[in-house]
Protein backbone atom coordinates (compact mmCIF):
# COMPACT_ATOMS: atom_id res chain seq x y z
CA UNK A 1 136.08 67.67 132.90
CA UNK A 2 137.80 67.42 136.47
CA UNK A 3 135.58 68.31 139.15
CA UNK A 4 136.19 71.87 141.01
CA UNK A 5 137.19 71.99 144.15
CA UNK A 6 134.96 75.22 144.81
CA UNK A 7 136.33 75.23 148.88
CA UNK A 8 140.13 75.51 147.59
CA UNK A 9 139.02 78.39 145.27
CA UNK A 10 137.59 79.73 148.17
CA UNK A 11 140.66 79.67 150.04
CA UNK A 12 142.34 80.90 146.97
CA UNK A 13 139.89 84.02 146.72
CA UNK A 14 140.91 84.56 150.51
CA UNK A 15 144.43 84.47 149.88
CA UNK A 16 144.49 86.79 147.07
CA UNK A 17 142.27 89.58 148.83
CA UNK A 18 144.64 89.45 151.61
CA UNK A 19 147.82 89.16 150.04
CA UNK A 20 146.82 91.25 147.21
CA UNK A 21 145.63 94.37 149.78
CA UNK A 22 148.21 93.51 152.10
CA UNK A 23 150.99 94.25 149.26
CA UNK A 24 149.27 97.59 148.29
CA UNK A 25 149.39 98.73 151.72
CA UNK A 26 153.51 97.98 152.39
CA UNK A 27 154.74 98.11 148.72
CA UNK A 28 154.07 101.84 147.67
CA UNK A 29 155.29 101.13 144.03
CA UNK A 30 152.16 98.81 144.11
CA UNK A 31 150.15 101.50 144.87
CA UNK A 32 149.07 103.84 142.12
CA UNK A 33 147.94 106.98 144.65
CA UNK A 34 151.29 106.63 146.23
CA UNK A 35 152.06 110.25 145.74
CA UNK A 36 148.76 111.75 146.51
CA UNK A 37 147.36 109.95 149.01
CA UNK A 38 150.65 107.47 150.32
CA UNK A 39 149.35 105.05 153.66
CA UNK A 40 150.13 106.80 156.65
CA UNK A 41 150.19 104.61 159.58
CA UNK A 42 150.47 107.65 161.97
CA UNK A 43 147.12 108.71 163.60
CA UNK A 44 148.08 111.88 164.75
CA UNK A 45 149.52 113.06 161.22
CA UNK A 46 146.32 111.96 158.75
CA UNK A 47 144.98 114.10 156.39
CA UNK A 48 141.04 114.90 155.12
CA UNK A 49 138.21 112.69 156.28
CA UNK A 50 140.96 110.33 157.62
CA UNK A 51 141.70 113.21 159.89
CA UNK A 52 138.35 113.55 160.66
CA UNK A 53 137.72 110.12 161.63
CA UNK A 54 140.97 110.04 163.71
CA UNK A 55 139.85 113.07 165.71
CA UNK A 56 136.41 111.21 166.29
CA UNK A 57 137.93 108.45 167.77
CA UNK A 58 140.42 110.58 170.11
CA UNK A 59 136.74 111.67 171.64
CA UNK A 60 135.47 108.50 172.29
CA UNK A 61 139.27 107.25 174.37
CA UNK A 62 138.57 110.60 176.37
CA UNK A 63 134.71 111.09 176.53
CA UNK A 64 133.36 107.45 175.34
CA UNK A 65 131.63 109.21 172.57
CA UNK A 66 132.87 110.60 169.31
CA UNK A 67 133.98 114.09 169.78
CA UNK A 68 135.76 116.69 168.04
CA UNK A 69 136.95 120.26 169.87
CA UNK A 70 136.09 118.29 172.98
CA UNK A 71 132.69 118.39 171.73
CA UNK A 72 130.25 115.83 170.99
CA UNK A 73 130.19 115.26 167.32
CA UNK A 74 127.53 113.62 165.22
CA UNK A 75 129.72 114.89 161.33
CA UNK A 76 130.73 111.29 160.67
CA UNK A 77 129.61 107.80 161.58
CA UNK A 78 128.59 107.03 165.04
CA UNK A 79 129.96 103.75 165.49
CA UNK A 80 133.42 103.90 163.40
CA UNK A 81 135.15 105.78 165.74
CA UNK A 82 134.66 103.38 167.89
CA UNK A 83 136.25 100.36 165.94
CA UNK A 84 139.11 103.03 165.39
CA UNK A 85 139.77 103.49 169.28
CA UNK A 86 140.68 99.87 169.92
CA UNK A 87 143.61 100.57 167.67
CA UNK A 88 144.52 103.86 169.74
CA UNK A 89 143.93 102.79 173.03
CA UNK A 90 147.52 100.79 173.16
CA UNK A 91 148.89 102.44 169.84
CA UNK A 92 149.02 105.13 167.57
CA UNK A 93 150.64 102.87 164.70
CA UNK A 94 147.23 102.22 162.71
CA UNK A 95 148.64 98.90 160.95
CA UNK A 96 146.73 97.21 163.24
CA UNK A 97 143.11 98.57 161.98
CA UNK A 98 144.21 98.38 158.54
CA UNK A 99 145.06 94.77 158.95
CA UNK A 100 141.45 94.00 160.53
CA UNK A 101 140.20 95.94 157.59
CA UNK A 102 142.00 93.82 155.04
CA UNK A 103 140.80 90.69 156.82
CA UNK A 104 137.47 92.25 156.58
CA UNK A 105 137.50 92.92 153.03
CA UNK A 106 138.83 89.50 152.19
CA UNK A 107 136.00 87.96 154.12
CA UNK A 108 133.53 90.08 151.76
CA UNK A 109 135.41 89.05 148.83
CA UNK A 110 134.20 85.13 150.27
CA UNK A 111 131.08 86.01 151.54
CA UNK A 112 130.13 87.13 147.91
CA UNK A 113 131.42 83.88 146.15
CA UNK A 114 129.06 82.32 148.71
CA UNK A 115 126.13 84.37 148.18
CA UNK A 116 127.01 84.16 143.82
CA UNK A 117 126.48 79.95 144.62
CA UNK A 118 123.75 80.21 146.38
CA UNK A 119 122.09 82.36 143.82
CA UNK A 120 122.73 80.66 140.51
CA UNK A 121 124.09 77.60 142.02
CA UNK A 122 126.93 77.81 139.59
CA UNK A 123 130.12 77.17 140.64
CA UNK A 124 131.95 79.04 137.61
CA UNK A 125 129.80 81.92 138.22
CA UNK A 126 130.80 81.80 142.19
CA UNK A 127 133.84 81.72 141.57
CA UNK A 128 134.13 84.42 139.00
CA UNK A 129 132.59 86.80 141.51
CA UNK A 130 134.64 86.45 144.25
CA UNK A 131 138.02 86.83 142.06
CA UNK A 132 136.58 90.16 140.76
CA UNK A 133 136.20 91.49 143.95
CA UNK A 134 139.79 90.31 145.34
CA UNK A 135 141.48 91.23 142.18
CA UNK A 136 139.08 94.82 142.35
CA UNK A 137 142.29 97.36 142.29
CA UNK A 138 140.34 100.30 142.44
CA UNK A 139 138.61 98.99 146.31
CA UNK A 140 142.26 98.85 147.76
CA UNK A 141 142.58 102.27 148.97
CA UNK A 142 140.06 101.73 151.71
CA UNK A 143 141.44 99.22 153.87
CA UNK A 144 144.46 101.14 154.81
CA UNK A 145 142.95 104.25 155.45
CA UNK A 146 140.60 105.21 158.21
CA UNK A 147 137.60 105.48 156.48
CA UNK A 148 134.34 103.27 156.54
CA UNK A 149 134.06 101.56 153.72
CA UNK A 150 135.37 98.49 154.41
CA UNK A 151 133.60 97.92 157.62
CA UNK A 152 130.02 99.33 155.94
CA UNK A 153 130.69 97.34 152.70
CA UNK A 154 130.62 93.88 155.03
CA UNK A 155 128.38 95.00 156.59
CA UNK A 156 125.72 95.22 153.99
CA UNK A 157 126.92 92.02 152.63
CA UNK A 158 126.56 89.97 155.65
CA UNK A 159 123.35 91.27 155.65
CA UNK A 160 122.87 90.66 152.49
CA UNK A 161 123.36 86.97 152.97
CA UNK A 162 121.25 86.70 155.69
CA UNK A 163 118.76 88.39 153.48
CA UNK A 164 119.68 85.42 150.82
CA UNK A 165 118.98 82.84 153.70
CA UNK A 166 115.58 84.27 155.05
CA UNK A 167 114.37 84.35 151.65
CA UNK A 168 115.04 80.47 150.59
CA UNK A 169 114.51 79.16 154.00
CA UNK A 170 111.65 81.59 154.76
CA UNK A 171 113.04 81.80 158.37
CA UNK A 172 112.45 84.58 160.38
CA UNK A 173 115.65 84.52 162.72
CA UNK A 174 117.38 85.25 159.16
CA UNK A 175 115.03 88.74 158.25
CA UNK A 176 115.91 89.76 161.82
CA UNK A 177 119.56 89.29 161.19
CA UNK A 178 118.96 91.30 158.17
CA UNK A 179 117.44 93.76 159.81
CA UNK A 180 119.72 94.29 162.67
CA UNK A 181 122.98 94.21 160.33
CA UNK A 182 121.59 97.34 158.48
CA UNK A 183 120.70 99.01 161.60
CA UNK A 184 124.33 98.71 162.62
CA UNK A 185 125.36 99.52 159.32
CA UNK A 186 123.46 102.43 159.39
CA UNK A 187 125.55 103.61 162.85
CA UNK A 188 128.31 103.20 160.50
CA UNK A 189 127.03 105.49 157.34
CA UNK A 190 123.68 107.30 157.92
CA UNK A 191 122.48 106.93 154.24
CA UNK A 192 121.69 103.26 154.62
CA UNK A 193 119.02 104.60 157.72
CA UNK A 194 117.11 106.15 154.57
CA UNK A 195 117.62 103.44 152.02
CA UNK A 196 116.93 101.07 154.86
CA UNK A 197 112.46 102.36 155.00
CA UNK A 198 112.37 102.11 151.48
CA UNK A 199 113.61 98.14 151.96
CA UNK A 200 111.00 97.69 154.62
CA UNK A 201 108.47 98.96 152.59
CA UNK A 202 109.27 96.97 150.01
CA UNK A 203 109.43 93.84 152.29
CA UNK A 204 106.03 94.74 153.44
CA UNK A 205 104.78 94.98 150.54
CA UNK A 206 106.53 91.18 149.72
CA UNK A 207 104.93 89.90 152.58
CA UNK A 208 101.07 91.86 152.71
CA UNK A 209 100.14 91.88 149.38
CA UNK A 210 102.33 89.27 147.22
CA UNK A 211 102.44 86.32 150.32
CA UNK A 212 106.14 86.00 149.36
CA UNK A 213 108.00 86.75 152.77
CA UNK A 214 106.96 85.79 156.23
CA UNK A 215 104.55 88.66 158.32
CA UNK A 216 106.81 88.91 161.08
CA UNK A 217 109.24 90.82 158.72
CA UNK A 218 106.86 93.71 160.26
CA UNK A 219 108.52 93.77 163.51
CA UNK A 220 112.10 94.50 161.68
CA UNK A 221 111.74 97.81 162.43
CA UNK A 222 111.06 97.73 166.20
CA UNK A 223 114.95 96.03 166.27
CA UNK A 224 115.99 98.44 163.82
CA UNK A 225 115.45 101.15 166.47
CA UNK A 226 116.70 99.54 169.48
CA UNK A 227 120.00 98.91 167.80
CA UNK A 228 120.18 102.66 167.12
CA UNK A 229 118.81 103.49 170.75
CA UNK A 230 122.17 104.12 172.57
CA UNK A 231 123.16 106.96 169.52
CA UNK A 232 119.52 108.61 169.93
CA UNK A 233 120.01 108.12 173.72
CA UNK A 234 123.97 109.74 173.72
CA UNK A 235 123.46 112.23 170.97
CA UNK A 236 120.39 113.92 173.05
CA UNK A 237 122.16 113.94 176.36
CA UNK A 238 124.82 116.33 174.57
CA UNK A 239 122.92 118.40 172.66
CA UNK A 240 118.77 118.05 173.80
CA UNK A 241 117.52 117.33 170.55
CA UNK A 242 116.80 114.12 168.87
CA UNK A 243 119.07 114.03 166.03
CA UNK A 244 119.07 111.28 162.62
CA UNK A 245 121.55 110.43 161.03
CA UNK A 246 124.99 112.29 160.83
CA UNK A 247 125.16 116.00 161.21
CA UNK A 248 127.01 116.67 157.34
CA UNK A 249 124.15 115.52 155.25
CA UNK A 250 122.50 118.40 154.11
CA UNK A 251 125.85 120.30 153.67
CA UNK A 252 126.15 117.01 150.96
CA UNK A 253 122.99 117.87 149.16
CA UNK A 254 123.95 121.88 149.24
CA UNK A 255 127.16 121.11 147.96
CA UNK A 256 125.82 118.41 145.63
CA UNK A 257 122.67 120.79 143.98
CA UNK A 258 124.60 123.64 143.76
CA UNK A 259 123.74 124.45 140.20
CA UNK A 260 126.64 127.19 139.19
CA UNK A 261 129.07 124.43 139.50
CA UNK A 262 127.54 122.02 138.48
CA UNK A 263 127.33 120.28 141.92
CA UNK A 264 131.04 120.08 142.37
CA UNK A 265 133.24 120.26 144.92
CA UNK A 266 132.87 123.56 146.68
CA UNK A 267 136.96 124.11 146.40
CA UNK A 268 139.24 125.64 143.88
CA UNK A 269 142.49 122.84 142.54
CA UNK A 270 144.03 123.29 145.75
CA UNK A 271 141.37 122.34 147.79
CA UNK A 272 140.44 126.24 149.42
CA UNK A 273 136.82 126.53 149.74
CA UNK A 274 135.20 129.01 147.77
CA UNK A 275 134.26 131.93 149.95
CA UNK A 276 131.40 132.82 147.55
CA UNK A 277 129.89 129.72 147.66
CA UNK A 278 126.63 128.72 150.30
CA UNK A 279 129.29 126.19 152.07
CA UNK A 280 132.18 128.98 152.02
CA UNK A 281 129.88 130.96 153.67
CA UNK A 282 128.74 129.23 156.46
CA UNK A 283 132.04 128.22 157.20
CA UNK A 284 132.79 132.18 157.32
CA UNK A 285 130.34 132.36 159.78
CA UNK A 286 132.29 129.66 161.93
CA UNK A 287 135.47 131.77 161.99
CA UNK A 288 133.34 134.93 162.42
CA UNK A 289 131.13 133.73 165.19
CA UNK A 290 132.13 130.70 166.82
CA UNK A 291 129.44 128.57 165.58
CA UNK A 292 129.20 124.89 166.68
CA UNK A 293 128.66 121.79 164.56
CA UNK A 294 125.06 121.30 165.12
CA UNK A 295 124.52 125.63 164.23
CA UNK A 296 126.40 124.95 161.39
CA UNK A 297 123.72 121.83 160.19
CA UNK A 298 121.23 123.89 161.25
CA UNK A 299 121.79 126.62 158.26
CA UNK A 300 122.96 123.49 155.72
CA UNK A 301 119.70 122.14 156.00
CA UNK A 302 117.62 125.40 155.65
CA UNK A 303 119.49 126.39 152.49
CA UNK A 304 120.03 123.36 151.48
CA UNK A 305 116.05 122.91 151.63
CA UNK A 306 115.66 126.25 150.09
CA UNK A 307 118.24 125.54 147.27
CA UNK A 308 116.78 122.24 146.21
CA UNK A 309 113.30 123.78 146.34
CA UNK A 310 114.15 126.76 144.25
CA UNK A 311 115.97 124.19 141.51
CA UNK A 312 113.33 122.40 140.60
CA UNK A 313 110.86 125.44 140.90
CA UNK A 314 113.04 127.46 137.98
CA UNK A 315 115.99 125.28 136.72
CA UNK A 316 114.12 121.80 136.52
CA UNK A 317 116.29 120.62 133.89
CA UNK A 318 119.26 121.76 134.76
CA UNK A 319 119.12 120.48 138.00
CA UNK A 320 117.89 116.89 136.22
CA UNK A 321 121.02 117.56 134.36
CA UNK A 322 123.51 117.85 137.85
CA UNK A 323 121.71 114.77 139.50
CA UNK A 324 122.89 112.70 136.07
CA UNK A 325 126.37 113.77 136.59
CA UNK A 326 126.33 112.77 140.47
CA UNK A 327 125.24 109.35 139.31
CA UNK A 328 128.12 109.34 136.92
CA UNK A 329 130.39 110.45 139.41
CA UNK A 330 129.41 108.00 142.11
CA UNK A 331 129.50 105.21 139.73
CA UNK A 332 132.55 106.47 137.56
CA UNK A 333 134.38 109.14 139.13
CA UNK A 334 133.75 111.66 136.43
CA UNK A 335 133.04 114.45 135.36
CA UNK A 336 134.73 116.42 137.51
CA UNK A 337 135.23 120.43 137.18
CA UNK A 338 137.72 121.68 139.50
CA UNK A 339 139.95 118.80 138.15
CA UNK A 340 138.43 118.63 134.71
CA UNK A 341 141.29 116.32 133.24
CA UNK A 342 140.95 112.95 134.72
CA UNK A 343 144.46 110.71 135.54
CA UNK A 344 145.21 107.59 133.42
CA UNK A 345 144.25 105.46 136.12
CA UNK A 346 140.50 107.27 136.60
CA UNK A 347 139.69 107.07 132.91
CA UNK A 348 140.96 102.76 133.36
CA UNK A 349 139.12 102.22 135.95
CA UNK A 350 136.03 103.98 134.72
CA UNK A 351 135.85 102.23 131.42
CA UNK A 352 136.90 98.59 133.62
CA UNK A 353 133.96 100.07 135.97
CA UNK A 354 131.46 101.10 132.89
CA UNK A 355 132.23 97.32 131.22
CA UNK A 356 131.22 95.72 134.43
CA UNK A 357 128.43 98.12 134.84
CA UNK A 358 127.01 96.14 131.08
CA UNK A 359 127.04 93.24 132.32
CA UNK A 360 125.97 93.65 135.35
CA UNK A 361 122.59 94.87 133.42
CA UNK A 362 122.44 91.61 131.65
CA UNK A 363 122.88 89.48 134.91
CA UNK A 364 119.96 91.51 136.44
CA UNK A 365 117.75 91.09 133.53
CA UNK A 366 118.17 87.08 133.51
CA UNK A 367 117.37 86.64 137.18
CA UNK A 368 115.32 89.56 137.88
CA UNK A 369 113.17 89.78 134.43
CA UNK A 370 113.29 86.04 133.26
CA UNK A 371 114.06 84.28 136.38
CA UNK A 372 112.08 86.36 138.66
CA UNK A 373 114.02 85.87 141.74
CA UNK A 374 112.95 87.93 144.57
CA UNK A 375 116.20 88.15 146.20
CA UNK A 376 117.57 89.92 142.82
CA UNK A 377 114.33 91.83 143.03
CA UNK A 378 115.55 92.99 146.22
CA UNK A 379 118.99 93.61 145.32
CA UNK A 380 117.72 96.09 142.29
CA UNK A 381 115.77 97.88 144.69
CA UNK A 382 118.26 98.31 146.73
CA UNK A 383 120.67 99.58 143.91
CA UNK A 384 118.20 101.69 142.49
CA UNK A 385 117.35 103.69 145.75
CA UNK A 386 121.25 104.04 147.10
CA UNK A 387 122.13 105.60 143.53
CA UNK A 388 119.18 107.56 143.42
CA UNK A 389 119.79 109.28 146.63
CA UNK A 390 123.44 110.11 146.17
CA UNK A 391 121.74 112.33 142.45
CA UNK A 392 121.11 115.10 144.83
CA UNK A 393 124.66 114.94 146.77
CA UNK A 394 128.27 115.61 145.83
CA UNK A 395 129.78 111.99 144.56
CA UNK A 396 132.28 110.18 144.01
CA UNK A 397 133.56 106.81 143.43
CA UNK A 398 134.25 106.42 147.24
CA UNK A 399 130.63 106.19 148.17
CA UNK A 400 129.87 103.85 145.42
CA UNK A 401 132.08 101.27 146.73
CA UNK A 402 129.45 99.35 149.14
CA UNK A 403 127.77 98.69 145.94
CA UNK A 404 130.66 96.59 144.22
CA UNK A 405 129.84 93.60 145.90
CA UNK A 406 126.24 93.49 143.90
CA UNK A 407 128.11 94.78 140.64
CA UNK A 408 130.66 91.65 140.73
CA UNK A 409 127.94 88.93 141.37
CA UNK A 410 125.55 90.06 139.03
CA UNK A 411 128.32 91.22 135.92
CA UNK A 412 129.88 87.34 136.68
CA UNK A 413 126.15 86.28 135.67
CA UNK A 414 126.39 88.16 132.95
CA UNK A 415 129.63 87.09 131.69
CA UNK A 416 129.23 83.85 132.05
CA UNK A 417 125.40 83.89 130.61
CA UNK A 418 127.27 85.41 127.58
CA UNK A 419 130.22 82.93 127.29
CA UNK A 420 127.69 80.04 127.85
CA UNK A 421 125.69 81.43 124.92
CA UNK A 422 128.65 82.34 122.61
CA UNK A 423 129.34 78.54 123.38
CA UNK A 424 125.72 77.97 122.11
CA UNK A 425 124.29 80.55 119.91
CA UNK A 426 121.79 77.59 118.27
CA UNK A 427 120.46 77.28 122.07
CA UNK A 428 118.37 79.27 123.63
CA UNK A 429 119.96 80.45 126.83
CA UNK A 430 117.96 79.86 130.17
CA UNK A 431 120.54 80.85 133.01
């Protein structure tokens, strides 16, 4: 058997993320949302969060902060907008940022070959995983759109693979790396802040009681804060309160425990809020009043409180029963109830999604069950707690899509454990 050349297949992995992406951003019979959501290059004409995140980065070219109604904002990411305004400081064309974002996205797509070798130290296996995430169709909407995924999702990988590094080296410059990567991840999307403690802990707990990772993994947090000092620092001079996080979440978890619909999507098919529900209301009180952002996630996050509190007090399984569907729509993209039939392509990509999903079960099992690894350990935790807190928020598919880069190594270790022991059913498998 001829040897593999496993740096050409990285280079081909490269060149099919790019060219791949690149295609589905210029050729719109390549891409299958072309007549719901087509790729708008124009900043000034974008629609939803696009829109959102557009108007953010306006702010910072004219205050140096994110701001929306000439206000400071703290509704989205704190550090996106930011990546967005090099693009419209000389031009409103956004083919530039969706071109870094494609690069971006086919640098993840090496980055997890890499981290797939280093893992199993299986080349077939490495090279499986980074062809399912190039050849992932249902990832290309991000990179030309202004959204964060793309930037978050390499994010957590790089810091993923510094994670990797600290772990078989047991160096410390590689936890710090770690550490600082989610920290600027989490200026990107505030639910990694959250999922980010119950890491620490969990590296604590590595280090203190099981003597598997390096002490000094203690002072993570002190550079997890600095990193986010200039957002503490900016957000209080605008509004004299310390604020965490982004100022939307709790209208997520109203939205997403709201038990009469099931958690859905507070809108009717064409997207007008329902006036009778807790979000239509507040935003009532917006028109009516002229309250700000920061009112608004004021009375999100005491009914939101309430609401959540008064689910589990008289509806517990009911509200056990909403939290199952928000896992199945932030790994699937269904059930939805406002759109109850699902397209052709969501029910594909689903079951492509749900067959991955198997096998990425079976991977886990081998290396976290029978081969112990701790950096698989890790990487369960971590998929574990970022599910589990998007059960009590409105899902979808979208917010799933930093996790994709786990789902591909661990389903190639799967597939391949399975070929490799269809090969050899008389052997007993050890991958």
């Amino acid at each position: 058997m001829p040897k593999i050349n496993y740096n050409r297949w990285l280079t081909i992995i490269l060149f099919l993320s790019f060219t791949f992406r690149t295609v589905y951003m210029l050729v719109p019979q390549f891409n299958y949302f072309n007549k719901v959501t087509p790729v708008n290059y124009n900043a000034l004409e974008q629609k939803s969060d696009d829109r959102t995140y557009s108007r953010l980065a306006f702010g910072v070219l004219k205050f140096g902060f994110p701001a929306k109604k000439d206000k400071f904002s703290m509704y989205a990411g704190f550090l996106y907008p930011y990546i967005v305004a090099v693009n419209l400081a000389f031009s409103n064309n956004l083919i530039y940022l969706f071109f870094f974002q494609i690069i971006l996205d086919s640098l993840t797509a090496v980055l997890i070959s890499v981290i797939a070798l280093k893992l199993l130290n299986k080349v077939n296996v490495s090279i499986l995983a980074g062809l399912l995430y190039a050849l992932y169709y249902p990832n290309y909407i991000f990179p030309p759109r202004i959204l964060t995924e793309v930037f978050f999702t390499f994010l957590i990988v790089l810091s993923i693979y510094f994670l990797q590094k600290g772990l078989q080296g047991k160096s410390v410059k590689e936890f710090f790396i770690f550490g600082g990567l989610l920290s600027v991840a989490a200026l990107t999307k505030s639910m990694i802040f959250y999922v980010f403690f119950f890491i620490y802990l969990f590296l604590i707990y590595k280090a203190f009681i099981r003597k598997e990772v390096t002490k000094y993994v203690v002072f993570i947090l002190l550079l997890f804060f600095a990193i986010q000092s200039p957002y503490y620092i900016i957000s209080y001079m605008n509004t004299n309160k310390l604020i965490v996080g982004s100022s939307n979440g709790w209208y997520m978890i109203l939205t997403g425990t709201y038990l009469p619909l099931k958690g859905d999507e507070p809108k009717d098919p064409e997207y007008e809020i329902f006036t009778d529900h807790p979000v239509g209301k507040i935003y009532k009180l917006e028109l009516e009043q002229g309250w700000n952002e920061f009112q608004m996630d004021s009375a999100f996050t005491a009914l939101g409180k309430k609401q959540v509190a008064d689910n589990f007090r008289n509806h517990p399984f009911e509200s056990i029963e909403v939290m199952l569907l928000q896992v199945s729509r932030f790994w699937f993209h269904m059930p939805y109830f406002i759109r109850p039939i699902p397209g052709t392509g969501t029910v594909v990509a689903a079951v492509y999604k749900f067959v991955l999903t198997l096998f990425m079960f079976a991977g886990l099992f081998i290396m976290v069950y029978k081969r112990k690894d701790r950096f698989s350990q890790i990487c369960l935790f971590f998929l574990l707690i970022y599910t589990s807190l998007h059960s009590l928020v409105y899902s979808s598919l979208r917010y799933s899509a930093p996790l994709v880069p786990l789902l591909v190594i661990f389903a190639s270790i799967g597939i391949i454990s399975a070929y490799e022991y269809y090969k050899n059913p008389d052997n007993e498998h050890k991958s």
